[in-house]
Protein backbone atom coordinates (compact mmCIF):
# COMPACT_ATOMS: atom_id res chain seq x y z
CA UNK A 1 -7.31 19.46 12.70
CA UNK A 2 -5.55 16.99 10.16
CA UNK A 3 -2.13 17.19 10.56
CA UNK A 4 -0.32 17.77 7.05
CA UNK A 5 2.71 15.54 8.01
CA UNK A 6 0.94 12.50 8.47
CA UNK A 7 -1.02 12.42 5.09
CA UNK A 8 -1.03 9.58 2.76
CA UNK A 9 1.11 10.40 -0.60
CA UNK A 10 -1.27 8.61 -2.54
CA UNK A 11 -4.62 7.67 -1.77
CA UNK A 12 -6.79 5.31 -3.97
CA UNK A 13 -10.52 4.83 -3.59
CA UNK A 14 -13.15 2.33 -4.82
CA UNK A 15 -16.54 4.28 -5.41
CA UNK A 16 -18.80 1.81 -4.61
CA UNK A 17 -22.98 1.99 -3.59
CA UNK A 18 -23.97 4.31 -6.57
CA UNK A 19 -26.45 1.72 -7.11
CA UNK A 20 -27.76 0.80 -4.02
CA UNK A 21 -27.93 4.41 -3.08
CA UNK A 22 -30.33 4.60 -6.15
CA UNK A 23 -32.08 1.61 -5.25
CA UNK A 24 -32.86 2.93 -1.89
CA UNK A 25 -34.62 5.60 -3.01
CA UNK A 26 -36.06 4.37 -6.11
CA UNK A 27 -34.50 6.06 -8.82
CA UNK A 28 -32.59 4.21 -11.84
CA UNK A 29 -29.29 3.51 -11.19
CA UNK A 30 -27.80 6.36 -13.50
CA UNK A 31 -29.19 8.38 -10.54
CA UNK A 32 -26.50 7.17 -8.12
CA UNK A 33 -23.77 7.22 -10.42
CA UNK A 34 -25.15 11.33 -11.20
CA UNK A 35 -24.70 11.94 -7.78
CA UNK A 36 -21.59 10.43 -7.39
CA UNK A 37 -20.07 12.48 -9.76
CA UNK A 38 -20.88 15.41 -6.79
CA UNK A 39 -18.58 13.00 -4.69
CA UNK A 40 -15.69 12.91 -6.76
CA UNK A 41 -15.87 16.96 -7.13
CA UNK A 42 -15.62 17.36 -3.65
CA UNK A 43 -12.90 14.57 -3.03
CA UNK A 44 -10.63 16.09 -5.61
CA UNK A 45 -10.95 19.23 -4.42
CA UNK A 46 -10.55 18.30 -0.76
CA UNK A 47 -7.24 16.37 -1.79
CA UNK A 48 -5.81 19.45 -3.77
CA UNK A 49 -6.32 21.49 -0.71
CA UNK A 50 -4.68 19.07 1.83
CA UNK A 51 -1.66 18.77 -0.44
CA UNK A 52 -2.24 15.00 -1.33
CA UNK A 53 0.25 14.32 -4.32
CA UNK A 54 -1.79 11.51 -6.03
CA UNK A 55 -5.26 10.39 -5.83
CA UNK A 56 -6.05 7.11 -8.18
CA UNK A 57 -10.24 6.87 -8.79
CA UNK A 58 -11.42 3.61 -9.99
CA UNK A 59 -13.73 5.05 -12.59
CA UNK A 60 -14.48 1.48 -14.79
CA UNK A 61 -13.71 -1.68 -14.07
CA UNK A 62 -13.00 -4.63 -17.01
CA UNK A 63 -16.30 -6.05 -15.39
CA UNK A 64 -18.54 -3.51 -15.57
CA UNK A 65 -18.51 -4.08 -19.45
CA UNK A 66 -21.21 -6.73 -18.37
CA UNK A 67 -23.63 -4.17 -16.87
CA UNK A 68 -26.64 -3.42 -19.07
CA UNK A 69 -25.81 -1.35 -22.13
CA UNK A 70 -27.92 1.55 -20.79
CA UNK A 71 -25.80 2.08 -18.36
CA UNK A 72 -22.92 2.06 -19.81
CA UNK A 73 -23.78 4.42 -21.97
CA UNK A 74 -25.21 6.58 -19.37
CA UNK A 75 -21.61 6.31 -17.41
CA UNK A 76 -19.27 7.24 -20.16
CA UNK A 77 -21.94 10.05 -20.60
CA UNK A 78 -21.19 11.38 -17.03
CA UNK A 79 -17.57 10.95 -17.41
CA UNK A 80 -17.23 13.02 -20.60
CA UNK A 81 -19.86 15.30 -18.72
CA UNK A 82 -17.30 15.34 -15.31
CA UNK A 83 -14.01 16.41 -17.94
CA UNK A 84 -16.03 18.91 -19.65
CA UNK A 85 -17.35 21.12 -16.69
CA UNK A 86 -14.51 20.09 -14.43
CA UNK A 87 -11.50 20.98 -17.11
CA UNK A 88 -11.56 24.72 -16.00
CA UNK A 89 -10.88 23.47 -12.20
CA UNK A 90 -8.59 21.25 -13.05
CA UNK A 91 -6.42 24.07 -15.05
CA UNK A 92 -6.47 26.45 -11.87
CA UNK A 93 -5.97 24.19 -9.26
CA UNK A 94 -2.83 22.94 -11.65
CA UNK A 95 -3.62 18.90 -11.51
CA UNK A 96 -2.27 16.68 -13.90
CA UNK A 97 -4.69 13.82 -15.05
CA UNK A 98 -3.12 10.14 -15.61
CA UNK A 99 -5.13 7.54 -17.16
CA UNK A 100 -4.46 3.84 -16.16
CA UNK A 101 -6.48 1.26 -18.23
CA UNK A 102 -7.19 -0.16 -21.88
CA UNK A 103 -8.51 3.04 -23.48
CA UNK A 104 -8.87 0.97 -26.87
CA UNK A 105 -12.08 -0.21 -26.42
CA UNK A 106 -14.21 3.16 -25.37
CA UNK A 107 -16.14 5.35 -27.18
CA UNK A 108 -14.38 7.32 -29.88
CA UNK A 109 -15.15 10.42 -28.69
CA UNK A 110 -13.99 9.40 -25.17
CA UNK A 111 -10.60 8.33 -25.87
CA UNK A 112 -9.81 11.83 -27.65
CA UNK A 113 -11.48 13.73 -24.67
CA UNK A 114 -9.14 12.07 -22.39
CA UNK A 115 -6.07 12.05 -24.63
CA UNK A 116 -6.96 15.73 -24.25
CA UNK A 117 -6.76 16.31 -20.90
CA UNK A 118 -4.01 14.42 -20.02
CA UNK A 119 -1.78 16.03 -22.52
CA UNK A 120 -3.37 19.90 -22.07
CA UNK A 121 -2.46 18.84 -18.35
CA UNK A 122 0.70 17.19 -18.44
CA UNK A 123 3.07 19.96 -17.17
CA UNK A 124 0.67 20.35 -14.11
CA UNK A 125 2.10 19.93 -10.64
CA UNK A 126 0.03 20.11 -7.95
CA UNK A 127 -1.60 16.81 -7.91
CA UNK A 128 -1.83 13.39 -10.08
CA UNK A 129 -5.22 12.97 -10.20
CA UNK A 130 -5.19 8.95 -11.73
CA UNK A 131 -8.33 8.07 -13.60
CA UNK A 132 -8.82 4.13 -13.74
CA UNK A 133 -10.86 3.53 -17.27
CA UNK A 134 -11.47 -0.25 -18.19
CA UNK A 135 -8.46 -1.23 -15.47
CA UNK A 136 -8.29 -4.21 -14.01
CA UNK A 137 -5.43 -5.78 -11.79
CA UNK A 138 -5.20 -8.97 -13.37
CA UNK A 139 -5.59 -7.50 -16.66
CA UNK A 140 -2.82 -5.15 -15.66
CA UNK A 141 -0.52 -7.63 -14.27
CA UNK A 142 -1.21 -10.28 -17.96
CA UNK A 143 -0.38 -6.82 -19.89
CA UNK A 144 2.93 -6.26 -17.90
CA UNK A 145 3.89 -9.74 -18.33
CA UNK A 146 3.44 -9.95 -22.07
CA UNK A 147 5.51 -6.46 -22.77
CA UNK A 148 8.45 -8.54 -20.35
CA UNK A 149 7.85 -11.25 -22.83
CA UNK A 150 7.95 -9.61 -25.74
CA UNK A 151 10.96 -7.65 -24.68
CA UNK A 152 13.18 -11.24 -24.38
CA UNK A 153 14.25 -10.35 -20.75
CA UNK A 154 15.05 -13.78 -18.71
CA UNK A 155 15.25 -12.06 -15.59
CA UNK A 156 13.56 -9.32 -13.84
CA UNK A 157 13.62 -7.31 -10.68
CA UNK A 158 10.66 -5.72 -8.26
CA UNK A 159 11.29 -2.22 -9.29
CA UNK A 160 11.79 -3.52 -13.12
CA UNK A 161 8.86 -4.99 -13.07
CA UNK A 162 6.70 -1.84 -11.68
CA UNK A 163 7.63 0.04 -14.70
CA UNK A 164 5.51 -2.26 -16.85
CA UNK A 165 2.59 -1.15 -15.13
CA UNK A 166 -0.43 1.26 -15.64
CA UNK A 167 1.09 3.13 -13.13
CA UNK A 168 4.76 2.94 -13.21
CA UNK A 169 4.62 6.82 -12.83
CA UNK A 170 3.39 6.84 -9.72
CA UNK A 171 4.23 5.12 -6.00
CA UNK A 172 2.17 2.62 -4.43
CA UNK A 173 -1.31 3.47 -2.71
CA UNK A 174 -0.39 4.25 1.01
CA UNK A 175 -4.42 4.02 2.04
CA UNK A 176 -7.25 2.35 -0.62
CA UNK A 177 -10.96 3.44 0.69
CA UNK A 178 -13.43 1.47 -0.42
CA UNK A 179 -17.03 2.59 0.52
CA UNK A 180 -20.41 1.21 0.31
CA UNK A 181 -19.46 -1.55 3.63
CA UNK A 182 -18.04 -3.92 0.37
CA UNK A 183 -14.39 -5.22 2.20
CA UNK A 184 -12.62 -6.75 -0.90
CA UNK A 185 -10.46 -5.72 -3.63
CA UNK A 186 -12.23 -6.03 -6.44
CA UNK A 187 -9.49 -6.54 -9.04
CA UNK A 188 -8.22 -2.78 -8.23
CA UNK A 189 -4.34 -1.92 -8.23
CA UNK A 190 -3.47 -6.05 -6.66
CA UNK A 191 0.09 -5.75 -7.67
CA UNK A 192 0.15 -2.03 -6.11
CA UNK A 193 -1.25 -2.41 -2.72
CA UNK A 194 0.99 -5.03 -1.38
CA UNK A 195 1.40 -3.21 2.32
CA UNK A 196 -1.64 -0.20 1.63
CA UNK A 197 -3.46 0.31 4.48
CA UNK A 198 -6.91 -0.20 3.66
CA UNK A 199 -10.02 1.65 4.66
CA UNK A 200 -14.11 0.25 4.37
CA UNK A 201 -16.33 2.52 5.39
CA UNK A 202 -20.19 1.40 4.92
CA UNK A 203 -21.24 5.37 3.49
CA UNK A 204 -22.23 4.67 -0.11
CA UNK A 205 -20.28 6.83 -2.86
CA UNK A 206 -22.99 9.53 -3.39
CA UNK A 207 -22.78 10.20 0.18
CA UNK A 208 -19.26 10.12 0.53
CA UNK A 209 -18.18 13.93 0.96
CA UNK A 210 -15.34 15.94 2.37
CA UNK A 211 -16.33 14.72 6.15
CA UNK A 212 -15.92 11.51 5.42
CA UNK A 213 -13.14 11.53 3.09
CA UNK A 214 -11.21 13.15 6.36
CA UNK A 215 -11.98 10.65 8.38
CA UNK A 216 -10.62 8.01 6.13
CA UNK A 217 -7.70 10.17 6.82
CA UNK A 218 -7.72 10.38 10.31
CA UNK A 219 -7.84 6.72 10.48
CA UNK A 220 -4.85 6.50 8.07
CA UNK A 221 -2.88 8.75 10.63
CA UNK A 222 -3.46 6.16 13.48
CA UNK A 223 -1.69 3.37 12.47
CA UNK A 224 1.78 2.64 12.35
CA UNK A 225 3.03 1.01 9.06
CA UNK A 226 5.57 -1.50 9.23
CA UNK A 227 5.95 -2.67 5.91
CA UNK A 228 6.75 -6.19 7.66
CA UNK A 229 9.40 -5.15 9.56
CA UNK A 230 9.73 -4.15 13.35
């Protein structure tokens, strides 16, 4: 039995394989990215019920802009299709949706769904559920920067700078999964997970349920975190 105590605050994953795991069975790769949206159901719900405060999904990269139009098209589809017949769940089980990312550059229609749900969910307090939409860390980090700039500071500290951030709102990762067997970052959250304890498991995203979601969290409650101290 997971023990409540020992849970991660925030968890962040990278939902990775919805491709392959289309590939392998040779369907188009909307297919994978279809079922995936099963995965994140399940995860949410699964976090919500464990009392996890935040859970940060990295939904679309600044890379994946070079992925063929098609699908592209076919994942904003699913995403306004996930915030549509998820809204109702995400009422009742009282989460509050974030968005962290350059929303400027979606789909009309996109940008006022999610503007939507983040404000008919803003007094929510259950969990943050953080939806990563055209993030990237780098990006992030040249964004921060430029606002510091802008502002005339000289001088800034750590926590000063965090509240320049996407995230600023929230605390730090404590565990990043990545699935899919992919062990690198990806340009996800690199100012963020300084000391996160990180997670690969080789289970592609569409097969990445509530099993193995606890199991990323039963590997989380092994280790001892130091935060490089003794």
């Amino acid at each position: 039995m997971t023990k409540l105590h020992k849970l991660p605050q925030h968890v962040a994953i990278i939902m990775d394989g919805n491709g392959r795991w289309a590939k392998q069975r040779h369907l188009p790769r909307i297919f994978g990215h279809k079922e995936g949206i099963k995965s994140v159901k399940e995860v949410v719900e699964t976090a919500v019920q464990l009392g996890i405060k935040y859970l940060s999904l990295y939904v679309f990269s600044t890379e994946n802009w070079s992925r063929p139009k098609n699908e592209i098209k076919g994942l904003f589809s699913l995403l306004k299709r996930y915030v549509k017949l998820e809204r109702e769940n995400i009422i009742k089980n009282n989460i509050k949706v974030v968005i962290s990312g350059d929303l400027t550059k979606l789909p009309l229609e996109i940008i006022k769904l999610l503007n939507d749900i983040v404000k008919e969910t803003e007094n929510n307090n259950a969990m943050i559920l953080n939806l990563c939409i055209n993030y990237g860390g780098r990006q992030e980090i040249i964004r921060a920067i430029n606002s510091i700039l802008n502002s005339q500071k000289k001088e800034i500290t750590l926590e000063e700078f965090n509240k320049y951030l996407y995230t600023n709102n929230l605390p730090d990762p404590d565990l990043l999964i990545r699935t899919s067997g992919e062990q690198r970052i990806s340009n996800f959250m690199l100012w963020q997970i300084a000391y996160t304890e990180l997670y690969f498991t080789k289970t592609l995203w569409p097969d990445f349920r509530k099993k193995d979601f606890i199991k990323a969290l039963k590997s989380y409650q092994k280790r001892e975190r130091r935060f490089g101290g003794v």
